[in-house]
C-alpha atoms as a PDB file:
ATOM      1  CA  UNK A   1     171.394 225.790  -4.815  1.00  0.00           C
ATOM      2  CA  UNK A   2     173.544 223.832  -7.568  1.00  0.00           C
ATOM      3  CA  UNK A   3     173.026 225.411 -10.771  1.00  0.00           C
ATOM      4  CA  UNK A   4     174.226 224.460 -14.311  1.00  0.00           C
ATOM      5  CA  UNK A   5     176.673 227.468 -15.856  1.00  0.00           C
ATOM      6  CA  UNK A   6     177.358 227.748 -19.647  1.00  0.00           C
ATOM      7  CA  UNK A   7     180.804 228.221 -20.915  1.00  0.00           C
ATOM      8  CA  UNK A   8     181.884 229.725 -24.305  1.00  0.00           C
ATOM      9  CA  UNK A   9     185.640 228.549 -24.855  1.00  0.00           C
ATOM     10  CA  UNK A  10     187.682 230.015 -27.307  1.00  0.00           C
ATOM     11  CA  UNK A  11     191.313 228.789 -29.397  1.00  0.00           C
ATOM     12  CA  UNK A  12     192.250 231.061 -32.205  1.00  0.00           C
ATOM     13  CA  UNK A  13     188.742 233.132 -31.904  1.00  0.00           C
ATOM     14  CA  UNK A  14     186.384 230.397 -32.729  1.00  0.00           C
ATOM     15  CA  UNK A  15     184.620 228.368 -30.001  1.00  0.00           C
ATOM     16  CA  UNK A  16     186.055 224.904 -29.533  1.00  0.00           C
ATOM     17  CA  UNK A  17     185.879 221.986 -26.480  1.00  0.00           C
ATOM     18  CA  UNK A  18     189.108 220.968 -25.712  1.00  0.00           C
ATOM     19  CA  UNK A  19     190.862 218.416 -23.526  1.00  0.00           C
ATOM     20  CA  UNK A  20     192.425 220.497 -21.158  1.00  0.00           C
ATOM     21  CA  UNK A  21     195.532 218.829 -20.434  1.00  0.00           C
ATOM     22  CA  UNK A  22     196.641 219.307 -24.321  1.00  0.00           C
ATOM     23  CA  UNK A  23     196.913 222.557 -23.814  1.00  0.00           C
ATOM     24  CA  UNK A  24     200.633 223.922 -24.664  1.00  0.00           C
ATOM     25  CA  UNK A  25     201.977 226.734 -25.874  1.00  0.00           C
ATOM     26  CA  UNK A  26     203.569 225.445 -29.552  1.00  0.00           C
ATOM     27  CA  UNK A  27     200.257 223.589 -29.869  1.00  0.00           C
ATOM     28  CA  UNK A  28     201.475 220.350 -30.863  1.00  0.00           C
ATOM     29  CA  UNK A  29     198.904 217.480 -29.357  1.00  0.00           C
ATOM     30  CA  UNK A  30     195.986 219.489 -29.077  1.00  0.00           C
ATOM     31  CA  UNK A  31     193.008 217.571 -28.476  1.00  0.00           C
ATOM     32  CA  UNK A  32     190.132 219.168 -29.911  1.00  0.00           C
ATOM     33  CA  UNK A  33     186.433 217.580 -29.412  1.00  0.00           C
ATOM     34  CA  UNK A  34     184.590 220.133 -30.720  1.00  0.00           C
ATOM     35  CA  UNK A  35     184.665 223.215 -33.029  1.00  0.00           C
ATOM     36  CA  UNK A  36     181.611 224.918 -34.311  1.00  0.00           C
ATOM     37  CA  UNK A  37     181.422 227.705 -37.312  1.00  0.00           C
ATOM     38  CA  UNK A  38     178.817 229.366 -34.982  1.00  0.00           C
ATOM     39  CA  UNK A  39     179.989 232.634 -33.381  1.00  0.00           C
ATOM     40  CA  UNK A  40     180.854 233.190 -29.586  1.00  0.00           C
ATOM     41  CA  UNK A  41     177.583 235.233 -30.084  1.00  0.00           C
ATOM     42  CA  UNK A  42     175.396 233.109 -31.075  1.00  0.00           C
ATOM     43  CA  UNK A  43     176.010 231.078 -27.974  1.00  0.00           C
ATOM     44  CA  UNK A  44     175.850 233.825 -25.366  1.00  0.00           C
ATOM     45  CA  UNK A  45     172.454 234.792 -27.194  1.00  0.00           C
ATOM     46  CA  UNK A  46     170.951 231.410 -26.296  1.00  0.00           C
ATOM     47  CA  UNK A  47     172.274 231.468 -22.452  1.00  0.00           C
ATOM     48  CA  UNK A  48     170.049 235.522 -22.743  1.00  0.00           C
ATOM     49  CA  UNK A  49     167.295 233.784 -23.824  1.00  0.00           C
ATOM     50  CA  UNK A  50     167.112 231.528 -21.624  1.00  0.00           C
ATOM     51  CA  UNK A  51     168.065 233.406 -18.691  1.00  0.00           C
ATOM     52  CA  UNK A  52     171.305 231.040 -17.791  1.00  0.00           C
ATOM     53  CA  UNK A  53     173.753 233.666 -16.142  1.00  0.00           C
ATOM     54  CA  UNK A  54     177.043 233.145 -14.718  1.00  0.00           C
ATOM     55  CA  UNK A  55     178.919 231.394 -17.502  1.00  0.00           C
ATOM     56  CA  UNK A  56     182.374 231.847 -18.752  1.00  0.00           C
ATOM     57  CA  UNK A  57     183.782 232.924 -21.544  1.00  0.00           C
ATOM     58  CA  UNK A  58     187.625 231.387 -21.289  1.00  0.00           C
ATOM     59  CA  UNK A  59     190.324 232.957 -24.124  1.00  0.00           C
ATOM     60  CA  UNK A  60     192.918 229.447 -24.447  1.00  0.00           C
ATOM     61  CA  UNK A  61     195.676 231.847 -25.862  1.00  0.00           C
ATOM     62  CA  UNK A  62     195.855 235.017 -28.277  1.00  0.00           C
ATOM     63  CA  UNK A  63     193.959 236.125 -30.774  1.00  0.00           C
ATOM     64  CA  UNK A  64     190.694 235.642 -28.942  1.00  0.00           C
ATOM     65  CA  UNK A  65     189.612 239.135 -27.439  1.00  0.00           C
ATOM     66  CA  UNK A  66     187.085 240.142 -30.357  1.00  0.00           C
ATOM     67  CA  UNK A  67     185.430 237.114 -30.396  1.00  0.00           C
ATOM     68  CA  UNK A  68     185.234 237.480 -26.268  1.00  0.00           C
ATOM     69  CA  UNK A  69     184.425 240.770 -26.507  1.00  0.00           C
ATOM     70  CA  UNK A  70     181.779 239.494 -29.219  1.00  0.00           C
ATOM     71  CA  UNK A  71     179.657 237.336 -26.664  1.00  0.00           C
ATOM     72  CA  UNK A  72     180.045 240.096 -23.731  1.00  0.00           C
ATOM     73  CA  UNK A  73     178.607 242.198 -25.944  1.00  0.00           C
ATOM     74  CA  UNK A  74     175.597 239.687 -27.261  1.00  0.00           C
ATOM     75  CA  UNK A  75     174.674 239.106 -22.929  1.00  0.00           C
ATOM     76  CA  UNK A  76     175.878 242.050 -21.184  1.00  0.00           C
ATOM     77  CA  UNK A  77     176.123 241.453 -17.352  1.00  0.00           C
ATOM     78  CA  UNK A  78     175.194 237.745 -18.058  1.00  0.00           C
ATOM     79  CA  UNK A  79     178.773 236.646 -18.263  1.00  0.00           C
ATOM     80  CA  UNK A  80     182.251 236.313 -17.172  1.00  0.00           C
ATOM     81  CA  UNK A  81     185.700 236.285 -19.023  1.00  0.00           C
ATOM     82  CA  UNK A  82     189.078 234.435 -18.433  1.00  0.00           C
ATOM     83  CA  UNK A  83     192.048 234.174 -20.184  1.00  0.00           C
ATOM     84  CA  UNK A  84     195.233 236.669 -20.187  1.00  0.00           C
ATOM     85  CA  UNK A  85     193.212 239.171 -17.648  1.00  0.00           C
ATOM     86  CA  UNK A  86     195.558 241.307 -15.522  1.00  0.00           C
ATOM     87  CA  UNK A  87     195.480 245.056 -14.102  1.00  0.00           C
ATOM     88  CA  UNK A  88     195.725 246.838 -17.114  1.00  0.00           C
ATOM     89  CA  UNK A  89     193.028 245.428 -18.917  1.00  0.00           C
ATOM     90  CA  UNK A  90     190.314 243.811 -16.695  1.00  0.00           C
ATOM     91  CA  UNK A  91     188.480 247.420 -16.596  1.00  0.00           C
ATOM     92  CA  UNK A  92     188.354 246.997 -20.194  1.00  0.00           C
ATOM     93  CA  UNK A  93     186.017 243.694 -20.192  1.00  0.00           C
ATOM     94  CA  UNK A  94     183.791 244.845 -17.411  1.00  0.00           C
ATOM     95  CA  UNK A  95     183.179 247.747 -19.634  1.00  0.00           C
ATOM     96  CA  UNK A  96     183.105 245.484 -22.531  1.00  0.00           C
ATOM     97  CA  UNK A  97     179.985 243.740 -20.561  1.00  0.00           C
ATOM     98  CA  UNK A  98     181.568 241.128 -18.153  1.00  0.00           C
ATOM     99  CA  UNK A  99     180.211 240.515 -15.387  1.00  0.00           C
ATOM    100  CA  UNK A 100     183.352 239.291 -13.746  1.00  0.00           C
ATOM    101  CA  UNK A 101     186.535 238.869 -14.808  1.00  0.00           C
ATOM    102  CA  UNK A 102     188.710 235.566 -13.949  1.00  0.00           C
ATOM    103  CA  UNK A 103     192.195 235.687 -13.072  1.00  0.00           C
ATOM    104  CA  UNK A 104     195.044 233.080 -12.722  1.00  0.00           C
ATOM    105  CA  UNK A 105     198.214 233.283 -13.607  1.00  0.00           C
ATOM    106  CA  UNK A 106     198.677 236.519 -13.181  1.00  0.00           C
ATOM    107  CA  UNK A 107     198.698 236.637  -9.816  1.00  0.00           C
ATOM    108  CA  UNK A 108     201.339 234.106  -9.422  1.00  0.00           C
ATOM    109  CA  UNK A 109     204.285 235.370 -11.080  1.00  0.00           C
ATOM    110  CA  UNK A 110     206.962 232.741 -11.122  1.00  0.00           C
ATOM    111  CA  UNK A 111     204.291 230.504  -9.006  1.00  0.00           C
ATOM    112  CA  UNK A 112     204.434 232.543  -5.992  1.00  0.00           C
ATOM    113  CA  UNK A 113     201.024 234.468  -5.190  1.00  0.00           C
ATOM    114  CA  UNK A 114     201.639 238.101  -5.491  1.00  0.00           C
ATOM    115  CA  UNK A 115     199.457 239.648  -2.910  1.00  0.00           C
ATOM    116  CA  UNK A 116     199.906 243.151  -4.382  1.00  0.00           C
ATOM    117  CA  UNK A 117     199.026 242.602  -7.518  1.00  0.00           C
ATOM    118  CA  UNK A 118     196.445 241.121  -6.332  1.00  0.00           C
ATOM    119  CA  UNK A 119     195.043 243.823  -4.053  1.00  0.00           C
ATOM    120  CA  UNK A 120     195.370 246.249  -7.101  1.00  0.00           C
ATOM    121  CA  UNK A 121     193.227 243.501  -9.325  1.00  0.00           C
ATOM    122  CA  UNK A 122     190.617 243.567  -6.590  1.00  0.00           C
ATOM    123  CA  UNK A 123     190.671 247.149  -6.094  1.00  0.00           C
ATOM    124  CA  UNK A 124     190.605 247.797 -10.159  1.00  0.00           C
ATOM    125  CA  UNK A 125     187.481 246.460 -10.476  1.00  0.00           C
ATOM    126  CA  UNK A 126     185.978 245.718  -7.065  1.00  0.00           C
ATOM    127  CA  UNK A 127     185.405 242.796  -5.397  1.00  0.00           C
ATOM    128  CA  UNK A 128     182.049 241.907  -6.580  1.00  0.00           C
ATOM    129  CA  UNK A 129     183.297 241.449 -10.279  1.00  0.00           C
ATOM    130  CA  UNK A 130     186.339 239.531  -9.569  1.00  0.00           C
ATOM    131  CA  UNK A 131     186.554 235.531  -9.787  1.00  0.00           C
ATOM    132  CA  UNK A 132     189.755 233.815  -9.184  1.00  0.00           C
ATOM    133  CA  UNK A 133     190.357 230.215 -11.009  1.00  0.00           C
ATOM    134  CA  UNK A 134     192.378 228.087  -9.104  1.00  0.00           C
ATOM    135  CA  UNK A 135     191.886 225.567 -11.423  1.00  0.00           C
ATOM    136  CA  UNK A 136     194.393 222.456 -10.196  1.00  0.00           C
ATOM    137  CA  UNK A 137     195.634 219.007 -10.193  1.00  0.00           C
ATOM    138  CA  UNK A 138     195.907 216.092  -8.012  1.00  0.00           C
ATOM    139  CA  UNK A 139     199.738 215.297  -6.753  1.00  0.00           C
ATOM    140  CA  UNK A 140     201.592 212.517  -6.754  1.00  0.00           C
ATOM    141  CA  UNK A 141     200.896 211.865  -3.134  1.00  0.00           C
ATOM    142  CA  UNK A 142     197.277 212.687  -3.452  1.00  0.00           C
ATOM    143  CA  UNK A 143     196.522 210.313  -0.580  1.00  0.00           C
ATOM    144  CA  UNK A 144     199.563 211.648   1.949  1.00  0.00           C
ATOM    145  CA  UNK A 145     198.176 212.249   5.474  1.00  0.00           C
ATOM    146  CA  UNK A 146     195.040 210.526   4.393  1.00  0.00           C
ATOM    147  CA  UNK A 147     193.219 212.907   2.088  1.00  0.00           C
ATOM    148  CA  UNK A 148     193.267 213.579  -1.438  1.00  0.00           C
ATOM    149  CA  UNK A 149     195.686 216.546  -2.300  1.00  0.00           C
ATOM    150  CA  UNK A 150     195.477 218.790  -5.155  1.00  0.00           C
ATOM    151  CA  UNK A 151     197.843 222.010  -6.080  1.00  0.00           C
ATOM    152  CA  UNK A 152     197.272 225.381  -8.201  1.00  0.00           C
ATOM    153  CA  UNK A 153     197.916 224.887 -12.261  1.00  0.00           C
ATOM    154  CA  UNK A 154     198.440 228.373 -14.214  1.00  0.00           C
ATOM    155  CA  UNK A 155     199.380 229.073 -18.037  1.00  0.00           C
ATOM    156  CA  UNK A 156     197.128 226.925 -19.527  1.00  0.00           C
ATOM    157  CA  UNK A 157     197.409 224.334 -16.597  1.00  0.00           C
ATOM    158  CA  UNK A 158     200.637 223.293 -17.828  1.00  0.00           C
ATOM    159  CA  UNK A 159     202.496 224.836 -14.716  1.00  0.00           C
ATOM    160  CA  UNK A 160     201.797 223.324 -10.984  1.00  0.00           C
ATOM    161  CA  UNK A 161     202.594 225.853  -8.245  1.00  0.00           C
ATOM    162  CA  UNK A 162     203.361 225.069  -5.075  1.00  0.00           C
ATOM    163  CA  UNK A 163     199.742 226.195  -3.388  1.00  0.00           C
ATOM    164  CA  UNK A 164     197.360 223.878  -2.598  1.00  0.00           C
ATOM    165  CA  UNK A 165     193.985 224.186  -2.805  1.00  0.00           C
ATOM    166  CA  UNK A 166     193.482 224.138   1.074  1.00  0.00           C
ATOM    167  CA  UNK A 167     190.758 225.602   3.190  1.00  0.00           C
ATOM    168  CA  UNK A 168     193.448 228.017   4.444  1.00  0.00           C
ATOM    169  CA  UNK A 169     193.895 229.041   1.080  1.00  0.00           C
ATOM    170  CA  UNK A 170     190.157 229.309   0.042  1.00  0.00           C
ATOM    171  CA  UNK A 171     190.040 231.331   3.142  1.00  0.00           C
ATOM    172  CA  UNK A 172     192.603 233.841   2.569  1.00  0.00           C
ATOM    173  CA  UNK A 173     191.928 234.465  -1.243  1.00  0.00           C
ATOM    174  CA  UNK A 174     187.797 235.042  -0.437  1.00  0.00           C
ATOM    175  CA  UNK A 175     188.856 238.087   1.115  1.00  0.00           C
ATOM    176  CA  UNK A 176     189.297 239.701  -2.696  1.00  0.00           C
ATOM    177  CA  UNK A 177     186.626 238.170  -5.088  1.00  0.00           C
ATOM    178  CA  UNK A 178     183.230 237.211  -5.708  1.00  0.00           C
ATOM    179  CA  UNK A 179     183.478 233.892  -6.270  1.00  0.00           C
ATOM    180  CA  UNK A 180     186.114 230.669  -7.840  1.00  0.00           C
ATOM    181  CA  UNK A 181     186.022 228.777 -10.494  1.00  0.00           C
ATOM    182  CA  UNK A 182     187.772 225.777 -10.157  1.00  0.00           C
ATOM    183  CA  UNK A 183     188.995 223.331 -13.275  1.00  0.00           C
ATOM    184  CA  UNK A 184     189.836 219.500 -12.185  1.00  0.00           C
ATOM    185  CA  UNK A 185     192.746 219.520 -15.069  1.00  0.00           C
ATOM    186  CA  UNK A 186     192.910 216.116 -14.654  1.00  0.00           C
ATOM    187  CA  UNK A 187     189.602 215.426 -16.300  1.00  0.00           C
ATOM    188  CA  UNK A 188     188.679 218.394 -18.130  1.00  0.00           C
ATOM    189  CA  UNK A 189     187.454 217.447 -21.590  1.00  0.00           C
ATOM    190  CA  UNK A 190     187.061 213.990 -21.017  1.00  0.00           C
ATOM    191  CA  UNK A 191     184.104 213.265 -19.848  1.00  0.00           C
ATOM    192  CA  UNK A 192     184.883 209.924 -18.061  1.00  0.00           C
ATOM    193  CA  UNK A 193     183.165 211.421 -14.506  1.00  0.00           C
ATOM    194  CA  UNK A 194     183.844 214.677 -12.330  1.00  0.00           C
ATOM    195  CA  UNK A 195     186.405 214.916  -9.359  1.00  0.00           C
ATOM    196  CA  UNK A 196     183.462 214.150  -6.573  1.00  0.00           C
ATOM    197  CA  UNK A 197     185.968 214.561  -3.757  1.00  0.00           C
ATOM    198  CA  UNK A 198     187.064 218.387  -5.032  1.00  0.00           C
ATOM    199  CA  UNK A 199     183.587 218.480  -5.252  1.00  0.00           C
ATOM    200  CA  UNK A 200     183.086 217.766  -1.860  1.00  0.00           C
ATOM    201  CA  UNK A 201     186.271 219.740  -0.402  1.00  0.00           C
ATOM    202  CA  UNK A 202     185.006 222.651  -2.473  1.00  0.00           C
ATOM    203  CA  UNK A 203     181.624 222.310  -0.904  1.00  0.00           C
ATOM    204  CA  UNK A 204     183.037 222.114   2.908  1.00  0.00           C
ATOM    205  CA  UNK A 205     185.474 224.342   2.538  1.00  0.00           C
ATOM    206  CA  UNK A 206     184.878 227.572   0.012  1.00  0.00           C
ATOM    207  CA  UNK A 207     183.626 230.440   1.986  1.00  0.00           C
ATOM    208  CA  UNK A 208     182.275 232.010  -1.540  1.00  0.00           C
ATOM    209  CA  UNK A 209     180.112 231.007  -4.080  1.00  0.00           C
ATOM    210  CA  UNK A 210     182.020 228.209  -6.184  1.00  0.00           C
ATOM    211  CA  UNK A 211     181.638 226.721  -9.385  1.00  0.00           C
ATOM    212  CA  UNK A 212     183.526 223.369 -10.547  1.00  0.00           C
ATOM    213  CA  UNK A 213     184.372 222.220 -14.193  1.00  0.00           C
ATOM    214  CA  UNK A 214     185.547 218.947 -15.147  1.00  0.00           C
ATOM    215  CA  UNK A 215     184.497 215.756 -16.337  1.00  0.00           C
ATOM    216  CA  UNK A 216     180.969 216.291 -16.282  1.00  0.00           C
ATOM    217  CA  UNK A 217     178.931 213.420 -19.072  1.00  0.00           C
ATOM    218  CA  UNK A 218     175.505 213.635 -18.160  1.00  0.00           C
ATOM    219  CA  UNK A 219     172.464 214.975 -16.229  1.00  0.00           C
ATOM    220  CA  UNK A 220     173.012 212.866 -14.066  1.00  0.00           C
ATOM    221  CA  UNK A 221     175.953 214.941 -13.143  1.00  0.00           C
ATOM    222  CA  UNK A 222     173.736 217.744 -12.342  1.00  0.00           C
ATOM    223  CA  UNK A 223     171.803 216.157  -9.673  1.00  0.00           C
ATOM    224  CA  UNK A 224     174.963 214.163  -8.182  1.00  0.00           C
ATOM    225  CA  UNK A 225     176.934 217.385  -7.783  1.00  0.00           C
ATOM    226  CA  UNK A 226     174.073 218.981  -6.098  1.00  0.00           C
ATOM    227  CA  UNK A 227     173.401 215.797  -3.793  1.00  0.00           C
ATOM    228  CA  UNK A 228     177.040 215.623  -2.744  1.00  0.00           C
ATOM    229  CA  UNK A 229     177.924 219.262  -2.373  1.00  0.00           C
ATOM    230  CA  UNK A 230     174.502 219.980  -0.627  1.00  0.00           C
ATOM    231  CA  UNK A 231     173.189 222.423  -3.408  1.00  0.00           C
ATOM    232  CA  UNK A 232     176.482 224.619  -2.553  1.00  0.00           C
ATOM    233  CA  UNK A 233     178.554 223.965  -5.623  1.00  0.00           C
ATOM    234  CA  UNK A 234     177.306 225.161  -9.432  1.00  0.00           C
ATOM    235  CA  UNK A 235     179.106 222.989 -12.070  1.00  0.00           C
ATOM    236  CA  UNK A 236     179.792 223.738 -15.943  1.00  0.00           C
ATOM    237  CA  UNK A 237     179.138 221.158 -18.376  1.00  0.00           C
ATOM    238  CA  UNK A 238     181.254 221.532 -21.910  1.00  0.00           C
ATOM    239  CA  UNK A 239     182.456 218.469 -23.790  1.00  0.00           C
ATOM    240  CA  UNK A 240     179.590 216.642 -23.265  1.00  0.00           C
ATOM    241  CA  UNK A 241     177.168 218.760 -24.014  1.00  0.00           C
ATOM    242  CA  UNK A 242     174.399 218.880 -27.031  1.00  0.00           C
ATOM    243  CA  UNK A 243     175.160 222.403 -27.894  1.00  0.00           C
ATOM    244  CA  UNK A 244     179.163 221.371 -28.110  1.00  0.00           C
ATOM    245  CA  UNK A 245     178.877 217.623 -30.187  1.00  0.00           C
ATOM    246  CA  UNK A 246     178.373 215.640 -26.735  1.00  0.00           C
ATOM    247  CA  UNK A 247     175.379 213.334 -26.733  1.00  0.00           C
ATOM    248  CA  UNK A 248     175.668 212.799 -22.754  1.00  0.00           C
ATOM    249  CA  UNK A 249     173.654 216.024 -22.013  1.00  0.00           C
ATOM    250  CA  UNK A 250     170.784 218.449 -23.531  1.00  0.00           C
ATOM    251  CA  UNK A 251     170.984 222.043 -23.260  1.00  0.00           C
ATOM    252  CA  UNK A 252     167.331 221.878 -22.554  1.00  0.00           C
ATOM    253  CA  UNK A 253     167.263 219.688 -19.917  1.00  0.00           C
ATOM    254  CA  UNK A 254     169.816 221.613 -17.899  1.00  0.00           C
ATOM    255  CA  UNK A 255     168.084 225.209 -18.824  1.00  0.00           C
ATOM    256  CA  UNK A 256     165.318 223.140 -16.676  1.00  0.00           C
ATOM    257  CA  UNK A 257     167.712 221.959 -13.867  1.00  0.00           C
ATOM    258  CA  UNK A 258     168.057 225.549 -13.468  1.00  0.00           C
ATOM    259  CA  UNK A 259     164.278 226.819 -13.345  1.00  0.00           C
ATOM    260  CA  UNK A 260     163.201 224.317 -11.272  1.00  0.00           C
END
């Protein structure tokens, strides 16, 4: 059944909302629409308390893994972690208290999917605390061959690969993880409505438990993602959010989407 799932994102260790498709690597045009002097803590205490499990704590750059390791430790097992994971050091956050850990771009080196590294990911950890983001954007020729078309974007989402998000490919990659967690780039941070028809693809087509992010500006959202994915997908709310500066959404209200 659709649940709500918490995120904790962080830019230069402190927990910020940002508009996903500002993202760069010099920085210039950020877009931030929230940043809070609260600690990644404090947050990942609240989701404890209130028993909201499976949210993710996503590092946007360096200088970020304290403050991760922070909330992991504040809600051990209640969380995942994203952001820079790879081989060497996803052992490290499971130990830290992750849950899961989520992996892009390392598994496409030069935008190719490199199956061996990501056998060794899955075999690092084991399946069941693996997540792969294949967070993505629509093309150009979304509507070629009369359906909407979206492909894979890594570092940051400012790089589109040449994989699309196809049941094929949802298929194939569900053989080594737990679940995905899919971005709609287009929309993240924006709050000006979700991608319902990812939403829908997603919900016909992901063999594994899935959870969207993206556009997301009110309860509303809750029940529509649940009414159009038939319960299957879980979606995160951010920008919009009481706990983040939004006034679309209360925390409250979707800790009770949850329980009931």
């Amino acid at each position: 059944m659709t649940k709500f799932r918490p995120c904790i994102d962080l830019h230069d260790g402190r927990v910020k909302q940002i508009v996903g498709s500002s993202l760069s690597d010099s920085g210039e045009g950020l877009k931030t629409n929230f940043e809070t002097d609260r600690s990644p803590a404090w947050f990942a205490e609240l989701y404890k308390k209130d028993g909201i499990k499976g949210g993710h704590v996503i590092m946007l750059g360096k200088g970020n893994d304290k403050a991760a390791k922070a909330a992991l430790a504040a809600y051990p097992g209640g969380l995942q972690v994203g952001g820079g994971i790879n081989a060497e050091n996803a052992r490290e956050y499971i130990d830290a208290g992750a849950s899961h850990v989520i992996v892009t771009s390392w598994i496409f080196p030069e935008g190719k999917l490199d199956r061996e590294r990501l056998e060794l990911l899955s075999a690092t950890v084991g399946r069941k605390h693996l997540v792969l983001d294949l967070s993505c954007k629509r093309t150009a020729d979304t509507y070629s061959n009369a359906r909407p078309r979206w492909k894979i974007a890594i570092n940051r989402w400012q790089t589109l690969i040449d994989i699309e998000i196809t049941a094929e490919t949802l298929n194939d990659l569900s053989h080594y993880c737990d679940e995905f967690l899919i971005h709609a780039a287009d929309v993240e941070g924006k709050q000006q409505g979700m991608d319902d028809e990812l939403i829908v693809f997603l919900a016909e087509n992901s063999p594994i438990p899935c959870t969207y992010a993206g556009g997301a500006k009110s309860l509303a959202d809750l029940e529509h993602c649940k009414k159009i994915s038939n319960g299957k997908i879980d979606l995160t709310i951010g920008s919009a959010l009481d706990l983040f500066g939004g006034k679309g959404v209360k925390y409250e209200d979707c800790v009770r989407f949850n329980k009931a």
